[in-house]
N, C-alpha and C. Protein backbone atom coordinates (compact mmCIF):
# COMPACT_ATOMS: atom_id res chain seq x y z
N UNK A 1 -15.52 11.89 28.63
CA UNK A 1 -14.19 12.12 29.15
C UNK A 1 -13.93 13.62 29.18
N UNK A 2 -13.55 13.89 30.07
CA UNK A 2 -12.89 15.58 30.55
C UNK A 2 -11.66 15.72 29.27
N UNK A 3 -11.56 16.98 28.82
CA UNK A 3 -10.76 17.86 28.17
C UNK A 3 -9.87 18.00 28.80
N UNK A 4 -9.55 17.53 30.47
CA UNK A 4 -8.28 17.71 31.21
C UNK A 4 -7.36 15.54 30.59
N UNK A 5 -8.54 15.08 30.64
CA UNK A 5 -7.70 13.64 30.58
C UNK A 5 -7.18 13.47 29.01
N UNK A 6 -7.41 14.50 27.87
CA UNK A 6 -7.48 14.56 26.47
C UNK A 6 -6.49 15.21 26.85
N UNK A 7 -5.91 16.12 27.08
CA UNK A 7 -4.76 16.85 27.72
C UNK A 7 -3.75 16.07 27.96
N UNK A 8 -3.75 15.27 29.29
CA UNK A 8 -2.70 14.93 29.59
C UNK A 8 -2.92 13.45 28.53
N UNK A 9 -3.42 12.79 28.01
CA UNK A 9 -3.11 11.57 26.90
C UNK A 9 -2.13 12.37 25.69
N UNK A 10 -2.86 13.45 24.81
CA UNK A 10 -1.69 13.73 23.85
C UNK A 10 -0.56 14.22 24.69
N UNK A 11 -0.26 15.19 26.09
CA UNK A 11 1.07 15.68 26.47
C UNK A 11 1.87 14.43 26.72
N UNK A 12 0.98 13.29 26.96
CA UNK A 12 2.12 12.39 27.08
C UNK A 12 2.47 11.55 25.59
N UNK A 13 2.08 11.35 24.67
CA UNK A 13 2.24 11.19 23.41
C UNK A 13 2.86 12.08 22.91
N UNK A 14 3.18 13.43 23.11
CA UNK A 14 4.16 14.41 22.91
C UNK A 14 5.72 14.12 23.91
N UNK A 15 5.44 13.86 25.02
CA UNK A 15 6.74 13.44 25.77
C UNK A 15 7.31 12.51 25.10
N UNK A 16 6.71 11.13 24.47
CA UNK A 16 7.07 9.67 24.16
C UNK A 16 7.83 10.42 23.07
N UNK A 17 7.30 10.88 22.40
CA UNK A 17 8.27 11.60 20.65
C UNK A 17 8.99 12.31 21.24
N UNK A 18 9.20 13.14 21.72
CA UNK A 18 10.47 14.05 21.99
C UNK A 18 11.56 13.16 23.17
N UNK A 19 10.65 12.01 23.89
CA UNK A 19 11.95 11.01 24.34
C UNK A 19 12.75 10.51 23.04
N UNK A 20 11.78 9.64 22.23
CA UNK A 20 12.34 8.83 21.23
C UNK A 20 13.08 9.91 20.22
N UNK A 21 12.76 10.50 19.76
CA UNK A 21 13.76 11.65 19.11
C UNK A 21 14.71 12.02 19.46
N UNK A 22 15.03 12.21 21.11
CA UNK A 22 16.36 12.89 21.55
C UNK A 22 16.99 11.17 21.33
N UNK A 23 16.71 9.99 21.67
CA UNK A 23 17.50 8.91 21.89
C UNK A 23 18.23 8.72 20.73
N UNK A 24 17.42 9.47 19.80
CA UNK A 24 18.11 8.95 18.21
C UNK A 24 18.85 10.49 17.50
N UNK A 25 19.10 11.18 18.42
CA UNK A 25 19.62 12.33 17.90
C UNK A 25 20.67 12.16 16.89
N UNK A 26 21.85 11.75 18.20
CA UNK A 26 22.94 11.21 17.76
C UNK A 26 23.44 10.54 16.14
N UNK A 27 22.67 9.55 16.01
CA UNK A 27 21.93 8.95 14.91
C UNK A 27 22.25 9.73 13.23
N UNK A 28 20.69 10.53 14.17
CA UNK A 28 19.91 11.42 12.97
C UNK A 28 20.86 12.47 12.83
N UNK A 29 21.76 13.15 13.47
CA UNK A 29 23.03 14.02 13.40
C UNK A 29 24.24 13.19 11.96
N UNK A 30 24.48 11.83 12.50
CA UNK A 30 25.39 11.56 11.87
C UNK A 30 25.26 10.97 10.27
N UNK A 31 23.95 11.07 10.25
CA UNK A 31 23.77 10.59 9.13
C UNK A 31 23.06 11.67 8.10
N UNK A 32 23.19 12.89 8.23
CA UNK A 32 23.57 14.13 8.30
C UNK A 32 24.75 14.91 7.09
N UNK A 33 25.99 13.65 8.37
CA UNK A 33 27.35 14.06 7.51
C UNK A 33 27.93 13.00 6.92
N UNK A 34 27.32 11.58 6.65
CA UNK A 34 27.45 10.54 6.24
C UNK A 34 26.35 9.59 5.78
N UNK A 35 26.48 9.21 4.74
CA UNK A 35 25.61 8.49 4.40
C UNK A 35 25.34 6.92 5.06
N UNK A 36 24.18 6.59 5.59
CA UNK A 36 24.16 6.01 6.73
C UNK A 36 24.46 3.71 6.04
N UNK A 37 24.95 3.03 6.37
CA UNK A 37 24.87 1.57 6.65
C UNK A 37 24.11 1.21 6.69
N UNK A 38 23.91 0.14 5.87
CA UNK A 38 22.29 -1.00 6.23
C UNK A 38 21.82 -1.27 7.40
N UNK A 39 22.73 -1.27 8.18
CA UNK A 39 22.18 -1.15 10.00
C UNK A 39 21.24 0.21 9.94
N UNK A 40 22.68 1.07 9.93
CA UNK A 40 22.26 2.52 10.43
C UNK A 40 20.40 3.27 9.79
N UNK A 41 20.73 2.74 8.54
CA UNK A 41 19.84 2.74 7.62
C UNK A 41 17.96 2.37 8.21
N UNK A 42 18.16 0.74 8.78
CA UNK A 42 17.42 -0.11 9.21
C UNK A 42 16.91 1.03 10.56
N UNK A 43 18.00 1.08 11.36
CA UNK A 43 17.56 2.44 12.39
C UNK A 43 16.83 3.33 12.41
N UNK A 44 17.34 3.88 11.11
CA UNK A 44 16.68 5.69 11.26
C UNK A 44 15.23 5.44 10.29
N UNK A 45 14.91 4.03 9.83
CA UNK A 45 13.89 3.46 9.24
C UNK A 45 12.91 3.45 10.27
N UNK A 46 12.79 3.23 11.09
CA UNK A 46 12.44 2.66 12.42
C UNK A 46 11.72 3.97 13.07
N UNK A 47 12.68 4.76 12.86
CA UNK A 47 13.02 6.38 13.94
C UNK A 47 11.69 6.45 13.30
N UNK A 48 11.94 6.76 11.77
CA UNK A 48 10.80 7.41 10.92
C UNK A 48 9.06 6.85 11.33
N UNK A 49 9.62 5.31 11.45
CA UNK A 49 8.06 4.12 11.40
C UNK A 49 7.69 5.22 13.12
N UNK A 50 8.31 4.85 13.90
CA UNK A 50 7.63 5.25 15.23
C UNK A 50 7.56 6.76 15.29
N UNK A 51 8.19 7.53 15.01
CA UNK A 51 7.77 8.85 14.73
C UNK A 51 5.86 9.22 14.50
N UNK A 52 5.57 8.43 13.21
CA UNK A 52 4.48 8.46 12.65
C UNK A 52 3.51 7.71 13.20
N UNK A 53 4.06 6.90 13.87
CA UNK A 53 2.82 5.97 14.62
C UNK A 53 2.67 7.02 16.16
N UNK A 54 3.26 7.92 17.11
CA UNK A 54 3.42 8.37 17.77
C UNK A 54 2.04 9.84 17.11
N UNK A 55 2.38 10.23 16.59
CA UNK A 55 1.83 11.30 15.74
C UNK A 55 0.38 11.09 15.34
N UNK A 56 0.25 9.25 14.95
CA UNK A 56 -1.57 8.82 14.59
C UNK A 56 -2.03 8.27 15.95
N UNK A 57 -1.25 8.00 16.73
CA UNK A 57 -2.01 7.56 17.87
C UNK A 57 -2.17 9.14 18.48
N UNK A 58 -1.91 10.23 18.94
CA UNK A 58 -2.56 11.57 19.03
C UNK A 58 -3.60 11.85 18.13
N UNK A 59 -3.73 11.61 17.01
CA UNK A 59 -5.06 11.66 15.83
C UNK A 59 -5.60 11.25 16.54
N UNK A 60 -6.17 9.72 17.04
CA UNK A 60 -6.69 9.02 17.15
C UNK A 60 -7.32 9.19 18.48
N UNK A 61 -6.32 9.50 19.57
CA UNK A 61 -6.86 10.02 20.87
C UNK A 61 -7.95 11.01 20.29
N UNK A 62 -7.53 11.83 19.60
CA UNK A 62 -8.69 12.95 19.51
C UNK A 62 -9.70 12.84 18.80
N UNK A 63 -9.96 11.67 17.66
CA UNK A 63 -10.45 11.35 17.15
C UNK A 63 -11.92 10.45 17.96
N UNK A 64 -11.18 10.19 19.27
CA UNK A 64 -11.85 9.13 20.43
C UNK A 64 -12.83 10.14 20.65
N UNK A 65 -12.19 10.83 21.62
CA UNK A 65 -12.75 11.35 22.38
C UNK A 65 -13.15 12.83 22.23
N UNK A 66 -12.86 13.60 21.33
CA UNK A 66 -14.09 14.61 20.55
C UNK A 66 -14.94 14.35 19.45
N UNK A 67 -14.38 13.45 18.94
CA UNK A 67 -15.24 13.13 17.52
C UNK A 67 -16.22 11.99 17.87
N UNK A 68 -15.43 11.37 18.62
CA UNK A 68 -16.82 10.11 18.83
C UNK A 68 -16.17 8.96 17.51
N UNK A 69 -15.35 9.22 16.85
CA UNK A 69 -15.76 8.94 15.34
C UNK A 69 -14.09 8.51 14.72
N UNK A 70 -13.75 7.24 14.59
CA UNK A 70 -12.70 7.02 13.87
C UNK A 70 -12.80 6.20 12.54
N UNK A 71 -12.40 6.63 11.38
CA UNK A 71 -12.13 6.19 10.18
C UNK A 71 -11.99 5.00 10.14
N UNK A 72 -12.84 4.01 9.42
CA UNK A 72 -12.43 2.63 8.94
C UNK A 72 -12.65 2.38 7.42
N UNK A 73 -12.20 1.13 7.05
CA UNK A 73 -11.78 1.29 5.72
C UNK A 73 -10.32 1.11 5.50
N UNK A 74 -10.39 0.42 4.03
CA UNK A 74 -8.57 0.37 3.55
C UNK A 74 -7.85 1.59 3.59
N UNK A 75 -8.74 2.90 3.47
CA UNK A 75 -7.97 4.50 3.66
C UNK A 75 -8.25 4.78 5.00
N UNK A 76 -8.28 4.45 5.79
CA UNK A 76 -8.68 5.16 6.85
C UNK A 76 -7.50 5.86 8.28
N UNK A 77 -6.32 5.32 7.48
CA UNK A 77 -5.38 6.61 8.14
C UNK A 77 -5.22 7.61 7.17
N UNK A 78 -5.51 7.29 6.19
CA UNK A 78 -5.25 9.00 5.19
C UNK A 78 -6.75 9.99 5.59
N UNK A 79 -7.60 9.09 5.93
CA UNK A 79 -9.23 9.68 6.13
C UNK A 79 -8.98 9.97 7.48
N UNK A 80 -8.00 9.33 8.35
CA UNK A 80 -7.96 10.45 9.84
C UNK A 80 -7.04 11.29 10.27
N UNK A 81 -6.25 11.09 8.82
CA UNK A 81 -5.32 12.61 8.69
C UNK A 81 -6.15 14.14 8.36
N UNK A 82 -6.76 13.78 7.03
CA UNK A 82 -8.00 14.64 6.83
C UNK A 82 -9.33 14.89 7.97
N UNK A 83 -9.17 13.96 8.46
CA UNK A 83 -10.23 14.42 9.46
C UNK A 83 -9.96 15.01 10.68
N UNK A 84 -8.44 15.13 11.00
CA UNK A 84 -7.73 15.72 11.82
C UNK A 84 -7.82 17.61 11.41
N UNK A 85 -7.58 17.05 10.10
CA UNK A 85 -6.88 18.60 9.19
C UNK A 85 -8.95 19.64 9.16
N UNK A 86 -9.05 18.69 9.54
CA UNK A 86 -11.22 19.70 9.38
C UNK A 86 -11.26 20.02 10.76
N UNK A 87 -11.84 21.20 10.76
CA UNK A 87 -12.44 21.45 11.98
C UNK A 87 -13.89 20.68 12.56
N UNK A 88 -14.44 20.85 13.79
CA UNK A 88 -15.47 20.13 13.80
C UNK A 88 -16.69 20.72 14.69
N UNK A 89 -18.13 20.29 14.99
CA UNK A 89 -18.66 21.29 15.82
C UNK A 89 -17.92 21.16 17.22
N UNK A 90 -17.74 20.70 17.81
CA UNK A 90 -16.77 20.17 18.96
C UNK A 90 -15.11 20.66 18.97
N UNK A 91 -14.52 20.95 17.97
CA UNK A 91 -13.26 21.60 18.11
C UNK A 91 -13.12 22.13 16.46
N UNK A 92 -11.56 22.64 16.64
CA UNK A 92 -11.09 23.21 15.70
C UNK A 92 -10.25 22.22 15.24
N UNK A 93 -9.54 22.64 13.91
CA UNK A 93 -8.84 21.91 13.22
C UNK A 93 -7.77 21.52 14.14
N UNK A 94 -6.85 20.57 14.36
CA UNK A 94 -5.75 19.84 15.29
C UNK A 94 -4.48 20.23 14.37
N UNK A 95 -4.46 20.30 13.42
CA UNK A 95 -3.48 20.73 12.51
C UNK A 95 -3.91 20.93 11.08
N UNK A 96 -2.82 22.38 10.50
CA UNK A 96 -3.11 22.82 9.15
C UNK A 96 -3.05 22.06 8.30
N UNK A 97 -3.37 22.91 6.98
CA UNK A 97 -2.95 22.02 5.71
C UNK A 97 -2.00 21.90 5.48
N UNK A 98 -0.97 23.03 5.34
CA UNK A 98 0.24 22.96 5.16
C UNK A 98 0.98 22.08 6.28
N UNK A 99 0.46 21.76 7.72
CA UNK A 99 1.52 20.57 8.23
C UNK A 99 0.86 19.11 8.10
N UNK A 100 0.15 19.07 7.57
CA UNK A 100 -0.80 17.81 6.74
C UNK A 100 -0.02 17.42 5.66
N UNK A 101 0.32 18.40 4.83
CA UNK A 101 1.11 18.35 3.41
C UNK A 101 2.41 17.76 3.70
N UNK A 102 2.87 18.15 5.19
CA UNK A 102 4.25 17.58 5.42
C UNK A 102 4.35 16.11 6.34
N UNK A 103 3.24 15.98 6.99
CA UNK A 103 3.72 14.76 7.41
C UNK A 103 2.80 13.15 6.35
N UNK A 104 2.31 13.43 5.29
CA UNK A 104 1.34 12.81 4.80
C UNK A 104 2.76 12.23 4.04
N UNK A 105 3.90 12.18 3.60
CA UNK A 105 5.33 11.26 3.24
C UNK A 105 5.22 10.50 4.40
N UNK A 106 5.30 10.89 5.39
CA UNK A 106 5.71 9.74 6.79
C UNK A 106 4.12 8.97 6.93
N UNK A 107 3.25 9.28 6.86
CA UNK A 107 2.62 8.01 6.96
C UNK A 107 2.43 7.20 5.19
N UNK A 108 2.78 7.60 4.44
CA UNK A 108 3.57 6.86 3.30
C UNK A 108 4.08 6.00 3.54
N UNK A 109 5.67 6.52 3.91
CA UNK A 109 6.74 5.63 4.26
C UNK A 109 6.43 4.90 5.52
N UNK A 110 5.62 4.93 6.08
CA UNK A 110 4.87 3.88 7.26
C UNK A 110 4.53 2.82 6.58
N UNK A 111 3.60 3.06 5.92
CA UNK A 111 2.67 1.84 5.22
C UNK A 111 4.26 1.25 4.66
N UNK A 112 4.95 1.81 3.58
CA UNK A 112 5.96 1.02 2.92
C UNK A 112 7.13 0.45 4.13
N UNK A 113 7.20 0.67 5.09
CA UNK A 113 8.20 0.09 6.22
C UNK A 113 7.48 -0.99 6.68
N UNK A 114 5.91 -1.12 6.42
CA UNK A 114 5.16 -2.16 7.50
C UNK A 114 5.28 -2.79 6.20
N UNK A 115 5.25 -3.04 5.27
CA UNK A 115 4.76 -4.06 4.26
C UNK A 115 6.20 -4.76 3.14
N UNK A 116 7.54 -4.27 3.61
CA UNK A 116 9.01 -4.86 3.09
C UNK A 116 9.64 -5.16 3.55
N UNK A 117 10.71 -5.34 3.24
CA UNK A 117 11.92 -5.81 3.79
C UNK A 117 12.77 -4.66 3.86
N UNK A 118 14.02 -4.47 5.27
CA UNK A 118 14.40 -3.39 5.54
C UNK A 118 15.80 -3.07 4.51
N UNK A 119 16.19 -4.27 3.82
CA UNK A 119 17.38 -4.67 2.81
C UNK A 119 17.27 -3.37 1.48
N UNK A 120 15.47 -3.43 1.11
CA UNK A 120 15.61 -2.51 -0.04
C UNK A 120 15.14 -0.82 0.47
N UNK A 121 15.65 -0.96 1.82
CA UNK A 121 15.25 0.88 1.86
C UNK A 121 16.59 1.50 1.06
N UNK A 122 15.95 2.62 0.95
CA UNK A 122 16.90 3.60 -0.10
C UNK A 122 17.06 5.03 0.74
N UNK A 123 18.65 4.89 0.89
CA UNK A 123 19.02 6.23 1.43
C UNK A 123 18.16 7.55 0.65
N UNK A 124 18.67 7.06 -0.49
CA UNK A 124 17.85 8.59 -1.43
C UNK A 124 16.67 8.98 -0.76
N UNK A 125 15.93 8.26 -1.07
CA UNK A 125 13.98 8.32 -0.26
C UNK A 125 14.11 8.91 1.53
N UNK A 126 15.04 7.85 2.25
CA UNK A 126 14.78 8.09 3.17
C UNK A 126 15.13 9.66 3.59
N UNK A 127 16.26 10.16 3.68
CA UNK A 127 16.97 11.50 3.86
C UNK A 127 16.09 12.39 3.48
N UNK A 128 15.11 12.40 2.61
CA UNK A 128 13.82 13.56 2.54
C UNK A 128 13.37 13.25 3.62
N UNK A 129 13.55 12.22 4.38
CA UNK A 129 12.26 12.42 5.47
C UNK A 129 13.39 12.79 6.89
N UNK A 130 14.29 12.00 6.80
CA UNK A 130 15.02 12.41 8.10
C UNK A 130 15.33 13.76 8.18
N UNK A 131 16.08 14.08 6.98
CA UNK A 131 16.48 15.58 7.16
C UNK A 131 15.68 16.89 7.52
N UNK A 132 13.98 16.83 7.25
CA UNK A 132 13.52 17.96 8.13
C UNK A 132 12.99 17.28 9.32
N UNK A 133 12.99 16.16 9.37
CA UNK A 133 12.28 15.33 10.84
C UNK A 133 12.15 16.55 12.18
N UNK A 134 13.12 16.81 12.58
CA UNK A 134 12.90 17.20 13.61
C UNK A 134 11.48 18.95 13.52
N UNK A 135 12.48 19.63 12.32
CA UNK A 135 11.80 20.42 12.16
C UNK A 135 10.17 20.57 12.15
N UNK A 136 9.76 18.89 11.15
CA UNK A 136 8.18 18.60 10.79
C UNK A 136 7.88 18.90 12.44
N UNK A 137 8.38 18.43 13.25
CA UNK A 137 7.88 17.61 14.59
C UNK A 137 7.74 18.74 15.62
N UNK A 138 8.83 19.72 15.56
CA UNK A 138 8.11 21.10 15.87
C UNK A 138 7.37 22.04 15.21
N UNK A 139 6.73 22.00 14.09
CA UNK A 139 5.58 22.20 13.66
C UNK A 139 4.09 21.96 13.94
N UNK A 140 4.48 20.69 13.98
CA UNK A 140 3.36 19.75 14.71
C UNK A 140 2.95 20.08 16.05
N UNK A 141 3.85 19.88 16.85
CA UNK A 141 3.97 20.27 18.65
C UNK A 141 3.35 21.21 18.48
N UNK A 142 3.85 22.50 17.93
CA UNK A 142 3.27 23.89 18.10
C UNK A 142 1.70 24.02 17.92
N UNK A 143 1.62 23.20 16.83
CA UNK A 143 -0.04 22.91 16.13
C UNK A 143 -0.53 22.42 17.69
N UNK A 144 -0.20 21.01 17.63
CA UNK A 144 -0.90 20.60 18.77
C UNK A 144 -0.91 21.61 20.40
N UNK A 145 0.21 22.15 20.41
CA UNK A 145 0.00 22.99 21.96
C UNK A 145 -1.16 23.98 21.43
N UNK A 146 -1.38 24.66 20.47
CA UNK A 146 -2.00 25.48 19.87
C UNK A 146 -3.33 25.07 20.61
N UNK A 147 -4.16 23.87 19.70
CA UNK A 147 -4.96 23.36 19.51
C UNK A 147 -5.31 22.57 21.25
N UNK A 148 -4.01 21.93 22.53
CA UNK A 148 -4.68 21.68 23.79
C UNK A 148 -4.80 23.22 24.53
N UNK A 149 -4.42 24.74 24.15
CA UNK A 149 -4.33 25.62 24.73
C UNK A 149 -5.80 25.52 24.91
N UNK A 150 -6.69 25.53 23.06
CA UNK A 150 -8.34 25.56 23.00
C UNK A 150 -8.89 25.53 24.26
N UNK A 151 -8.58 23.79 24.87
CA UNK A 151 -8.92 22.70 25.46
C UNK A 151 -8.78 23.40 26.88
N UNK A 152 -8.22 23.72 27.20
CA UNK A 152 -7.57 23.86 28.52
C UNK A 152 -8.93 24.89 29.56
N UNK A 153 -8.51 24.28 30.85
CA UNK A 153 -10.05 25.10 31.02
C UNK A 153 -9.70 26.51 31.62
């Protein structure tokens, strides 16, 4: 596969998150200045789950199609976070350590959103993750434009 079709797969996995992010702005604003409702709660639960699944399916694209090579095993999204975070003979690292360090809570709180009930989420827990959300996510972007600039022919 061309480095142009690796291109446009993560830019559009970058569009899908910055759609779904602006839809939930509103949201993620108000809960901000209020502590959010078991609905509201259940919501920005959600925001967080697809955030992170948006974020491993770009791993994973790249994981396809430069590495040849995706992680299996009971760890094997923490093993294609790290294997994201290594450089390789075929590319460079896709993102640092330090934005590894920050989104490695959200695929946490992934696993714990796929495996409970939405009754016992906890504002406390969650609000570490909403409150720099957006910020993590332009970190990331930047990483990743960084890293398709490489690419680009």
């Amino acid at each position: 596969m061309s480095h142009e079709r690796l291109i446009e797969e993560i830019e559009f996995e970058i569009t899908l998150i910055n759609t779904h992010l602006t839809k939930y702005r509103d949201l993620i604003e108000e809960s901000r200045e209020r502590e959010p409702d078991l609905i509201q709660l259940t919501a920005l639960a959600s925001v967080v789950h697809s955030f992170y699944n948006g974020i491993e399916r770009i791993f994973i694209i790249v994981s396809k199609r430069l590495d040849n090579e995706i992680p299996d095993g009971k760890q094997w999204h923490r093993e294609l976070v790290q294997q994201i975070t290594s450089g390789t003979s075929k590319r460079n690292a896709v993102i640092s350590e330090s934005t590894k360090e920050k989104i490695l809570p959200y695929l946490a709180f992934r696993h714990f959103y796929r495996h409970s009930y939405s009754y016992v989420l906890s504002w406390s827990e969650l609000r570490s993750l909403i409150n720099p959300l957006e910020d993590i996510w332009e970190e990331v972007k930047s990483e990743l434009r960084e890293f398709l600039d490489e690419h680009r022919e």
